[in-house]
Each structure stands twice: as C-alpha cells, then as structure tokens.
C-alpha atoms as a PDB file:
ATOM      1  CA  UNK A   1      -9.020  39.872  94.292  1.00  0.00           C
ATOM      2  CA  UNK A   2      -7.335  43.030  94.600  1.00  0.00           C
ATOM      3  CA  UNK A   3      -4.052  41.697  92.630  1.00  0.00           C
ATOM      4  CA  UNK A   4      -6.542  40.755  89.950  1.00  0.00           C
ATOM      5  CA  UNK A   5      -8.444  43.674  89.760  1.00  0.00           C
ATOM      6  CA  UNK A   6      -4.975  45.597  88.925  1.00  0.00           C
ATOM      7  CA  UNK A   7      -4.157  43.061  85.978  1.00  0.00           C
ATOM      8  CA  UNK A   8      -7.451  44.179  84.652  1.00  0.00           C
ATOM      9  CA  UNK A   9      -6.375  47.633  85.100  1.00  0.00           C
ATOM     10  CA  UNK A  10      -3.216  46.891  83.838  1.00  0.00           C
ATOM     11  CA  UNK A  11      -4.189  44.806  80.393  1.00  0.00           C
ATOM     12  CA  UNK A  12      -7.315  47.250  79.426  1.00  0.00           C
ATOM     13  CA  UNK A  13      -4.401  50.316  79.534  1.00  0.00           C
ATOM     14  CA  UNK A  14      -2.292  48.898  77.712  1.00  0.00           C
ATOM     15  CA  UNK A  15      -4.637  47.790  74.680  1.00  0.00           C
ATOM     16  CA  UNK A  16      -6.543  51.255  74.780  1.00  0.00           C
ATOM     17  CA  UNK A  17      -3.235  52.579  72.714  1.00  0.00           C
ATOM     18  CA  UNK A  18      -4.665  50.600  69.852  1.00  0.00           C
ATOM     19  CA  UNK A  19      -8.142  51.598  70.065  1.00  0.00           C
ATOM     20  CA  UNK A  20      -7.865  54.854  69.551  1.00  0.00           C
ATOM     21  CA  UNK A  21      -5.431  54.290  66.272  1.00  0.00           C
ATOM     22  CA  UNK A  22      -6.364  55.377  62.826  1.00  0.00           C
ATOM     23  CA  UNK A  23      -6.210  52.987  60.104  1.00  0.00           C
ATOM     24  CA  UNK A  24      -3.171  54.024  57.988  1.00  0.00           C
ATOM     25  CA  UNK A  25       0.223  55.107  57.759  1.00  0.00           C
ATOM     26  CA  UNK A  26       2.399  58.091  58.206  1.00  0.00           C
ATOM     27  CA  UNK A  27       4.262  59.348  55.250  1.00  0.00           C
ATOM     28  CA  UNK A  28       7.063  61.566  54.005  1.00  0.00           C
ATOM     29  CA  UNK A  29       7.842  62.693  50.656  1.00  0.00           C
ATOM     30  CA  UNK A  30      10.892  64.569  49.779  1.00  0.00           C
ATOM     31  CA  UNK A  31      12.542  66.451  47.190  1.00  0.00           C
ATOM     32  CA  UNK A  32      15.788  66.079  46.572  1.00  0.00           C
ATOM     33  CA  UNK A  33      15.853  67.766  42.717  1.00  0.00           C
ATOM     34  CA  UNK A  34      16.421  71.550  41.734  1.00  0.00           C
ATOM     35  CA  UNK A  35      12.570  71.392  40.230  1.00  0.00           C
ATOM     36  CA  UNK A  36       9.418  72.222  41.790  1.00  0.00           C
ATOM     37  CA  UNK A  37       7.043  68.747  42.108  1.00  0.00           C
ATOM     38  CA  UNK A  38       3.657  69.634  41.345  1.00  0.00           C
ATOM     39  CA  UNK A  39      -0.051  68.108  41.668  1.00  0.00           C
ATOM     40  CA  UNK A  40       1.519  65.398  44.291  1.00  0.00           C
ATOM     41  CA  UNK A  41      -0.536  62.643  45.346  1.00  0.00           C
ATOM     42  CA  UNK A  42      -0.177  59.449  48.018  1.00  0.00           C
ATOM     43  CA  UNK A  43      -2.887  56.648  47.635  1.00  0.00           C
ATOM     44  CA  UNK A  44      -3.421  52.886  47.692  1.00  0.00           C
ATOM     45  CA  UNK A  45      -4.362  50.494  44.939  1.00  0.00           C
ATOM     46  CA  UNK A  46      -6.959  49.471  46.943  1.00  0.00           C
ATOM     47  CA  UNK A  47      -8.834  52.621  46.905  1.00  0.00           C
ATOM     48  CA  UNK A  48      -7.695  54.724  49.802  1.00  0.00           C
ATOM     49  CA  UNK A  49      -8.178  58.703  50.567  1.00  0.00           C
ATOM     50  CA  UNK A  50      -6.083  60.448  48.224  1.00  0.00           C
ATOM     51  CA  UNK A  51      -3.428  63.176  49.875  1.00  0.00           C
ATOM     52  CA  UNK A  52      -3.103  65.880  47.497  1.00  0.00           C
ATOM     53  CA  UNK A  53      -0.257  68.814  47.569  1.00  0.00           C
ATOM     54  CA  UNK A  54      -0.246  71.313  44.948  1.00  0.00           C
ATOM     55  CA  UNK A  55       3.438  71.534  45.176  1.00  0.00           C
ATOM     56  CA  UNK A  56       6.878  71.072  46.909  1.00  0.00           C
ATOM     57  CA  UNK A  57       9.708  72.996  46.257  1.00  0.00           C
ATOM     58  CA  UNK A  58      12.981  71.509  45.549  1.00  0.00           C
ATOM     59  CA  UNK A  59      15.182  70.894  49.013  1.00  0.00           C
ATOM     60  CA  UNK A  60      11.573  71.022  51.060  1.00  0.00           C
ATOM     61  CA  UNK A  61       9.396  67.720  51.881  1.00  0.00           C
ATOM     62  CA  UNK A  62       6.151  66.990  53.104  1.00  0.00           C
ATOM     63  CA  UNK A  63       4.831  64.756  55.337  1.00  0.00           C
ATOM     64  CA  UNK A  64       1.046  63.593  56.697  1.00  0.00           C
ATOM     65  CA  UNK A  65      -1.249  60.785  57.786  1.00  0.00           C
ATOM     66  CA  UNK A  66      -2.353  58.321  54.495  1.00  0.00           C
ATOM     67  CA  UNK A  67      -6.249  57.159  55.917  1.00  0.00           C
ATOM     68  CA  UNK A  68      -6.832  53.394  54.824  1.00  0.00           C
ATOM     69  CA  UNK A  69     -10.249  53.140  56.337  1.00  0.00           C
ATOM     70  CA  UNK A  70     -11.733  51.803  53.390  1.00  0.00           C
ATOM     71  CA  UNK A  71      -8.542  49.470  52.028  1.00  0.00           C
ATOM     72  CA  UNK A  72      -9.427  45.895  53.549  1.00  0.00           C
ATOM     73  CA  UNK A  73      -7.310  43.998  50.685  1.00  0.00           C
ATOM     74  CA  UNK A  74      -3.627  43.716  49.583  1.00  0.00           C
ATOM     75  CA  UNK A  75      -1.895  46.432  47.711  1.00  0.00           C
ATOM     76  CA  UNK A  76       0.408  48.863  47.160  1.00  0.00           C
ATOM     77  CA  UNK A  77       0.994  52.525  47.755  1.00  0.00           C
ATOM     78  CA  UNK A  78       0.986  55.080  45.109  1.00  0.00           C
ATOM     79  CA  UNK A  79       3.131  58.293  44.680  1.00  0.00           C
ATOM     80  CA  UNK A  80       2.430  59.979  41.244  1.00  0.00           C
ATOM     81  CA  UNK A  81       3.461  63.942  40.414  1.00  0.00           C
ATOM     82  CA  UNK A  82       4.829  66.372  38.097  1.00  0.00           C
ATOM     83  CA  UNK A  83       8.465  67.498  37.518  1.00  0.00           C
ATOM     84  CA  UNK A  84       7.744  71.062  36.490  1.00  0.00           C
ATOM     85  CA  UNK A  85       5.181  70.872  33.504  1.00  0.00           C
ATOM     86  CA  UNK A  86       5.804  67.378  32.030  1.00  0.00           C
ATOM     87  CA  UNK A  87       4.031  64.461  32.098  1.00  0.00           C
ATOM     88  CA  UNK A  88       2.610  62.818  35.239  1.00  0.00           C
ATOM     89  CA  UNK A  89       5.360  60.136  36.586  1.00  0.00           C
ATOM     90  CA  UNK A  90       3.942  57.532  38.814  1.00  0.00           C
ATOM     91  CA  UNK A  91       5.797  55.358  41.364  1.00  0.00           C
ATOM     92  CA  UNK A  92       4.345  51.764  43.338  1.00  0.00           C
ATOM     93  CA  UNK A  93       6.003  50.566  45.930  1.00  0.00           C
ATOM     94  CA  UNK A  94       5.707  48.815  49.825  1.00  0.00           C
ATOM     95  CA  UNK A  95       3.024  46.026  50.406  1.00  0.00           C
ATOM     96  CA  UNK A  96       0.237  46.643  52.766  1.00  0.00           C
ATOM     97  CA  UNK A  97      -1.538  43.288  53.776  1.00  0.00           C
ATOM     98  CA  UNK A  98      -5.618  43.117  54.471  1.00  0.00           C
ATOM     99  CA  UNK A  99      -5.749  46.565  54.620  1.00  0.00           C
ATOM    100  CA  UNK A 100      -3.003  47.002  57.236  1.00  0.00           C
ATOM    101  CA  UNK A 101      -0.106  48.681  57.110  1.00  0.00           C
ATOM    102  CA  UNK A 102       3.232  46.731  57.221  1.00  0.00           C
ATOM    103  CA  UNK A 103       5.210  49.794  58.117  1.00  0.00           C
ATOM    104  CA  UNK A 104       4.580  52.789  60.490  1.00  0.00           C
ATOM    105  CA  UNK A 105       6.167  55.712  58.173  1.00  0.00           C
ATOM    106  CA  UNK A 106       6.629  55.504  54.359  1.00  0.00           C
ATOM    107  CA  UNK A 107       9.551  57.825  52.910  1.00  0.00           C
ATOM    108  CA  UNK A 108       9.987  58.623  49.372  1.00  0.00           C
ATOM    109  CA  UNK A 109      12.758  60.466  48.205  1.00  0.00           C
ATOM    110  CA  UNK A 110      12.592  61.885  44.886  1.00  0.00           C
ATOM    111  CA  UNK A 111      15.590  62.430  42.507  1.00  0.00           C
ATOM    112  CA  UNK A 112      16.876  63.640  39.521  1.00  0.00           C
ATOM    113  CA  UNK A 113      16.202  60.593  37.697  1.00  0.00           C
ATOM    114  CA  UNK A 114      14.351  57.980  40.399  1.00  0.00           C
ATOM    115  CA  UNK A 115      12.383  57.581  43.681  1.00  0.00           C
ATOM    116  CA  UNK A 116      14.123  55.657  46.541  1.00  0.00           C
ATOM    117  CA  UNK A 117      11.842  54.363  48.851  1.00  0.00           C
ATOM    118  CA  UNK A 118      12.565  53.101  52.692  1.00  0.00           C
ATOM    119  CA  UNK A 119      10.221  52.172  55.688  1.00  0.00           C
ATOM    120  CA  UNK A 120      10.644  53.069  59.473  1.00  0.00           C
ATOM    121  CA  UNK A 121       9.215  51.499  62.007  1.00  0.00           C
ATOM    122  CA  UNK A 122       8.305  52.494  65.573  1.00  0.00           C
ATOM    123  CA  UNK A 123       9.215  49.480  67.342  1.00  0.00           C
END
C-alpha cells in the first residue's frame, strides 16, 4: 500500500509541471540591420493575442511569451514591422497544430534584406 501510495505521489508531481503551463510559445525577435524596426508585432493566423513593441533598435532584440489561449486550429505565426518609415513588411512562418505549439521558442532574425527563422526546443 505504502509503495503505491508513493507512485501516486510520484505520477501527480510529475504531471503538475503541465498544469500550470500557459498555452503558447516563447519568442525572440532580433535585429540584425543598422535601422530601427518599428510598430513590431507577433500573432497567429488563428487569432491569437497580439505582442506589440513600438520599436527595436538595430543590434538589440526582444523577446516574450506569445498567449494562444484562444487559437484551437492550425496556423501559422505572424511577424510584421517597419524598417524605419516604409511600408509594413510581413513575414509567416512555423506551423502550430490544434492550437498547440510545435516548438518551445520561436527566433526571428531580421536582416538587411530577409527574416531567417529557427525553432528551439527544450527537450
């Protein structure tokens, strides 16, 4: 009894980790160009929170938590900013599956001329 008593134990501590989890997925963006980014935004096609930064400098990056509480289809993810004053450039990339995210960090590095993208994963 006792031995099973401690599996119990055991199992319910190692599932709370992923109770207490947020829906989404941690992201970086970084800029790698001489200009300033401006009115940066992360979201999902499927309709998540938007994550807004007025601005990163060139050389600097930001990074924060993307909430996908409402996102329970497939889709994308979304980067779209400014390069100085011109025209809004936007950027799809990654595949998130029923709302889940495939990846635990996002990274997009922007350049001169493109965005690379890459995933990391905890595991």
């Amino acid at each position: 009894m006792r031995k099973f008593i401690i599996l119990i134990i055991c199992s319910l501590v190692l599932t709370s980790c992923n109770l207490f989890e947020e829906t989404g997925v941690d992201f970086e963006i970084k800029n790698n160009t001489d200009r300033t980014l401006n009115k940066v935004q992360i979201k999902t096609t499927d309709g998540s929170k938007t994550s807004v930064f007025n601005k990163v400098e060139p050389g600097k990056s930001v990074s924060g938590f993307l909430k996908m509480d409402n996102d329970k289809n497939d889709g994308s993810y979304i980067l779209e900013f400014e390069r100085g004053n011109e025209e809004k450039e936007k950027f799809m990339n990654e595949y998130f599956s029923n709302g889940t995210a495939m990846s635990h960090i996002i990274i997009f590095e922007v350049e001169a001329d493109t965005v690379y993208f890459s995933t990391e994963h905890y595991y």
